[in-house]
N, C-alpha and C. Protein backbone atom coordinates (compact mmCIF):
# COMPACT_ATOMS: atom_id res chain seq x y z
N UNK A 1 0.85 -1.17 0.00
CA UNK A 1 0.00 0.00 0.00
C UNK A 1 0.90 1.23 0.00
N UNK A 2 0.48 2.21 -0.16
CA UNK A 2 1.29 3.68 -0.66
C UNK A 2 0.71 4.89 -0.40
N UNK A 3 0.88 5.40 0.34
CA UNK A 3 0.38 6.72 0.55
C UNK A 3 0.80 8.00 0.07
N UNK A 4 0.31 9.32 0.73
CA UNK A 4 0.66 10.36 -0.11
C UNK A 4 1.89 10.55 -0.83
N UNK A 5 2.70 11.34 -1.68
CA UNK A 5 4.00 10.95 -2.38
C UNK A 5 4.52 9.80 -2.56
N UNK A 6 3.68 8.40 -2.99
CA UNK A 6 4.57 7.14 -3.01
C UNK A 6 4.92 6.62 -1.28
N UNK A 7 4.59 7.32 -0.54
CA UNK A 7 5.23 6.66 0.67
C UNK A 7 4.55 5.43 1.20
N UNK A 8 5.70 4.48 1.20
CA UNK A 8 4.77 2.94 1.89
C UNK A 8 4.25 2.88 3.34
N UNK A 9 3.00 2.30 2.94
CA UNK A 9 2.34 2.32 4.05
C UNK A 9 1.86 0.86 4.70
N UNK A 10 2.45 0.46 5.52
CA UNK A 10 2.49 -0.89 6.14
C UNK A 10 0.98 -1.05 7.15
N UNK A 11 0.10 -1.73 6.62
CA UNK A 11 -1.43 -1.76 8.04
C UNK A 11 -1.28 -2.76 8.38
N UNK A 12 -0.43 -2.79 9.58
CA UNK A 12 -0.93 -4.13 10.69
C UNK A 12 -2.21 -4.08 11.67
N UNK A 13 -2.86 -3.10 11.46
CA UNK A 13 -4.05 -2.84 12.26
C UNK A 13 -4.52 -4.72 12.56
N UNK A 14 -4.97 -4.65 13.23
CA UNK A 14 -5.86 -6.24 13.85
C UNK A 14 -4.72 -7.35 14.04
N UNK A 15 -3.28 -6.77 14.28
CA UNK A 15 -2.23 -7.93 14.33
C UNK A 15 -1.76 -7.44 15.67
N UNK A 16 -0.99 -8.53 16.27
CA UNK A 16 -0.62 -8.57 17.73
C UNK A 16 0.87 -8.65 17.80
N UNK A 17 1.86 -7.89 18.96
CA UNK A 17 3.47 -7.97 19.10
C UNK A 17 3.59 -9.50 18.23
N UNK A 18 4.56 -9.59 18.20
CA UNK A 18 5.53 -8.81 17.42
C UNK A 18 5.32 -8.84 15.55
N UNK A 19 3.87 -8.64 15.30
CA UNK A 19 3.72 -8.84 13.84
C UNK A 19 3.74 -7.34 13.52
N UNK A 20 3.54 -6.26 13.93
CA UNK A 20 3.50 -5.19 13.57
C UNK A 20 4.97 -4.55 13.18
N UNK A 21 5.91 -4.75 13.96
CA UNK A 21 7.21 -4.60 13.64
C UNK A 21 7.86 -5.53 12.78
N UNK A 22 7.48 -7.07 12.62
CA UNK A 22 8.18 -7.60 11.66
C UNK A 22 7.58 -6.96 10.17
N UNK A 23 6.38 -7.06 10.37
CA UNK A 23 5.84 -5.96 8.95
C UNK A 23 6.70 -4.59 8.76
N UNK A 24 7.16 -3.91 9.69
CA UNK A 24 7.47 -3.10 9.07
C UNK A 24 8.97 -3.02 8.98
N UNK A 25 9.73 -3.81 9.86
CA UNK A 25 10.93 -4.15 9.46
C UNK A 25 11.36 -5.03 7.88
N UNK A 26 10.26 -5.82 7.50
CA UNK A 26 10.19 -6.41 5.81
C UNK A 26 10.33 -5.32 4.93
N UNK A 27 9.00 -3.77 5.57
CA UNK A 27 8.91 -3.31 4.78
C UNK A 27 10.29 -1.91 4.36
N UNK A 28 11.28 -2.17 5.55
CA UNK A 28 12.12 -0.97 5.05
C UNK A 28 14.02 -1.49 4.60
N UNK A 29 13.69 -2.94 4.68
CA UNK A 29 14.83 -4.06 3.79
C UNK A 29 15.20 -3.09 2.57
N UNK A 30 14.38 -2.74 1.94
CA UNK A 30 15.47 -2.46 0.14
C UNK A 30 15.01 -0.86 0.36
N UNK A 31 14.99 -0.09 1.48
CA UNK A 31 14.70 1.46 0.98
C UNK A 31 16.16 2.13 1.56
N UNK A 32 15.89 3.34 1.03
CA UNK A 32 17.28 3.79 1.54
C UNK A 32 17.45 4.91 2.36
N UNK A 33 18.55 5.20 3.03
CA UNK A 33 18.20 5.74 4.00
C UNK A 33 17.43 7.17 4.01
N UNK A 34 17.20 7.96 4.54
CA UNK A 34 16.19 8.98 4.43
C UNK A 34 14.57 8.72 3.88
N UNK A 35 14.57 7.08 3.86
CA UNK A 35 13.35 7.36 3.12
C UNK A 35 12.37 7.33 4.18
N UNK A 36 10.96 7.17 3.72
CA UNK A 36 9.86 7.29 5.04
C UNK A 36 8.73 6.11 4.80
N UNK A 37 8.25 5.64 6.20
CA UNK A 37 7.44 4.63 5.97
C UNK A 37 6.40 4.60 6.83
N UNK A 38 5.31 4.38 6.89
CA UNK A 38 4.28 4.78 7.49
C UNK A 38 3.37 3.46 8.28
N UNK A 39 3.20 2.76 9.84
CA UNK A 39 3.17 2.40 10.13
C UNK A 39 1.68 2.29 10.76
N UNK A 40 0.60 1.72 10.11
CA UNK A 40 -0.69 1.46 10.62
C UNK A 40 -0.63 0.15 12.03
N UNK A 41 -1.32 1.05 13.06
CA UNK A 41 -1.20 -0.42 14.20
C UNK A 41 -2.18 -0.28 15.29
N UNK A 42 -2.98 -1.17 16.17
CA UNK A 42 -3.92 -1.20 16.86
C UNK A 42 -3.09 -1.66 18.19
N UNK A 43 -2.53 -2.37 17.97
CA UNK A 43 -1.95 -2.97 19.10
C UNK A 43 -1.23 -2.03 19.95
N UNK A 44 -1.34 -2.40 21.76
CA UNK A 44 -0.98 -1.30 22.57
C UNK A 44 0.54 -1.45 22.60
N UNK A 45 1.14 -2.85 22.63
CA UNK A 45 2.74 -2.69 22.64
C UNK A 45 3.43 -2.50 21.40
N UNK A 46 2.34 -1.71 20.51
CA UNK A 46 3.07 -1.19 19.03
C UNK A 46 3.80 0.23 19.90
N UNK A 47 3.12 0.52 20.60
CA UNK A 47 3.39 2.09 21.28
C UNK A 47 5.20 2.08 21.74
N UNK A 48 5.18 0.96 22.82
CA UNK A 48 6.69 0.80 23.02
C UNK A 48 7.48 -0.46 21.67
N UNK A 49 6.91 -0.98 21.67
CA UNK A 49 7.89 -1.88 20.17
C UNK A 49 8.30 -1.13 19.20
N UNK A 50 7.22 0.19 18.79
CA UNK A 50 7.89 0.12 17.53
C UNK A 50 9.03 1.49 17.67
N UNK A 51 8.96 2.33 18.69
CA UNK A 51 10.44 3.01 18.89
C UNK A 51 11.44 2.45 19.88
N UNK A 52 11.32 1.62 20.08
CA UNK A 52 13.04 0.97 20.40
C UNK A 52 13.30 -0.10 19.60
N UNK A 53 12.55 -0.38 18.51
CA UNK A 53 13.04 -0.95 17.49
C UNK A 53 13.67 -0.17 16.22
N UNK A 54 12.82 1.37 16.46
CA UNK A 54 13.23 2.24 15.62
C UNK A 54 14.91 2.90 16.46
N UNK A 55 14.99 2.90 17.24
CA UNK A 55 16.60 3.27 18.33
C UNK A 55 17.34 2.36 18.14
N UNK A 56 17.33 1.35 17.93
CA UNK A 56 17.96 -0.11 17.88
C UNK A 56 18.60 0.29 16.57
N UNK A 57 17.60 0.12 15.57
CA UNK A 57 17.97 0.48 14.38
C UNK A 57 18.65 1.96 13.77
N UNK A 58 18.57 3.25 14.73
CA UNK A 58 19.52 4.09 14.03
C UNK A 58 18.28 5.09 13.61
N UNK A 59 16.82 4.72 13.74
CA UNK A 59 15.74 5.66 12.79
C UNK A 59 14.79 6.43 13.78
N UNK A 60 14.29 7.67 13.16
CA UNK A 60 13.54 7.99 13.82
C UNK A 60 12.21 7.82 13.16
N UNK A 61 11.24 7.84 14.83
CA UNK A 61 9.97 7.72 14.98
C UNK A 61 8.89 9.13 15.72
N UNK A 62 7.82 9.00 14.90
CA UNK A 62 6.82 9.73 15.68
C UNK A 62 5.48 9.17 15.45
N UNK A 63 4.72 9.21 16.49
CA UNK A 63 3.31 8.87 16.91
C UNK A 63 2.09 10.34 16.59
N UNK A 64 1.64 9.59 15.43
CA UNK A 64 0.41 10.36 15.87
C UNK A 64 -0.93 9.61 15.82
N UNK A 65 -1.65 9.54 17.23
CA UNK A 65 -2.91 8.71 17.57
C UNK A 65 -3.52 8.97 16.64
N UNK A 66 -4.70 8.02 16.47
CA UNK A 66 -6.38 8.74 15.77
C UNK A 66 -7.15 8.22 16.32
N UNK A 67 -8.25 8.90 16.28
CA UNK A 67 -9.74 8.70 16.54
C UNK A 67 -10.27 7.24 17.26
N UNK A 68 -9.67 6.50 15.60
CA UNK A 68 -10.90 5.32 15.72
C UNK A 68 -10.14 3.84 16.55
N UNK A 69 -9.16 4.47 17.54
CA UNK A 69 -8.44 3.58 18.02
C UNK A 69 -7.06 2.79 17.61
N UNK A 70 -6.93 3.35 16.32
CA UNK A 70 -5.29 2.54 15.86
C UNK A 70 -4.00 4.27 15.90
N UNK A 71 -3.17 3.53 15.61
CA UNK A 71 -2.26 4.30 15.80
C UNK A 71 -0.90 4.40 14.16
N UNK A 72 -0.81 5.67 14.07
CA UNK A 72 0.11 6.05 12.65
C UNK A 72 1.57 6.25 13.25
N UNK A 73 2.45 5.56 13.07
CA UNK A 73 3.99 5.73 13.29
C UNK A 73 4.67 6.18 11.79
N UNK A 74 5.08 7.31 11.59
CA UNK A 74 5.85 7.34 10.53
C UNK A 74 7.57 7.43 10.95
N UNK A 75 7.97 6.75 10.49
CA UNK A 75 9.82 6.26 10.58
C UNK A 75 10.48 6.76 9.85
N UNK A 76 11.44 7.21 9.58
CA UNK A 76 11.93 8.10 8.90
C UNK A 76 13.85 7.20 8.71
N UNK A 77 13.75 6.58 8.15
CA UNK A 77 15.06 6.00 8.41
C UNK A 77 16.47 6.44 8.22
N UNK A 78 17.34 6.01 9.10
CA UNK A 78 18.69 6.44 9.13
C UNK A 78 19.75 5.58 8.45
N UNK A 79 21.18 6.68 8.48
CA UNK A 79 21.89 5.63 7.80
C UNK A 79 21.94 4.05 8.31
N UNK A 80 21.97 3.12 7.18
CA UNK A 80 22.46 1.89 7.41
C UNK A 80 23.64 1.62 8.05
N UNK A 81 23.31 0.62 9.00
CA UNK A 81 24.47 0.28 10.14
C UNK A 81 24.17 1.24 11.18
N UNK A 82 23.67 2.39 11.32
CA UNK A 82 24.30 3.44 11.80
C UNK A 82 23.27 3.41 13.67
N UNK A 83 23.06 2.34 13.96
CA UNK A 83 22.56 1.80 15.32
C UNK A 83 23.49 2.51 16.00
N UNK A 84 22.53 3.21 17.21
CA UNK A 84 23.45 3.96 18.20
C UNK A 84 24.25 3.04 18.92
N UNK A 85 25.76 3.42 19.41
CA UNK A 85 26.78 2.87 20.91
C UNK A 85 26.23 3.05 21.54
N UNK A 86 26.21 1.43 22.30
CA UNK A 86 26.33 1.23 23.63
C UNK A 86 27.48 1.84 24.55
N UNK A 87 27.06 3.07 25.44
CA UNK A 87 27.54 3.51 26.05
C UNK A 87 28.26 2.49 27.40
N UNK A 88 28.65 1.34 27.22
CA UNK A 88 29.05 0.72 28.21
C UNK A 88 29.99 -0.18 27.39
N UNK A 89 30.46 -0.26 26.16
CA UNK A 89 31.43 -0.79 25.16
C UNK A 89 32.08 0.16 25.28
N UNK A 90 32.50 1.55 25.91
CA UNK A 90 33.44 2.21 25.47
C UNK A 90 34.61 1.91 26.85
């Protein structure tokens, strides 16, 4: 699915941990960095899963609720590889 400007739009709405993040981890495999991806989800531990999966990974995230009970994450991805240090490896 694709939303405004071409941007992919991943709906896990009615799926449960951890299907919402493997959906959208499939969906940002071949994009490159800076690109943006848009994250449909109902589930309440989409709220914490899907930004420390987005920190893990190096990308940023923002939440904006709606109405009818699901929730829009758009990700904005960072360079490849580029997962923050562990401040306790140094």
């Amino acid at each position: 699915m694709r939303g405004p400007a071409g941007v992919p739009v991943v709906d896990a709405r009615g799926t449960r941990c951890p299907v919402p993040v493997i959906r959208l981890a499939r969906a940002v495999r071949d994009l490159p960095p800076g690109a943006t991806v848009v994250l449909l989800a109902d589930d309440v531990a989409a709220w914490s899963d899907v930004p420390a999966w987005a920190r893990m990974k190096g990308h940023a995230v923002s939440l904006h609720e709606e109405d009818e009970g699901w929730t829009v994450y758009e990700v904005v991805l960072g360079p490849r590889g580029a997962a923050p240090q562990d401040a306790r490896s140094t």
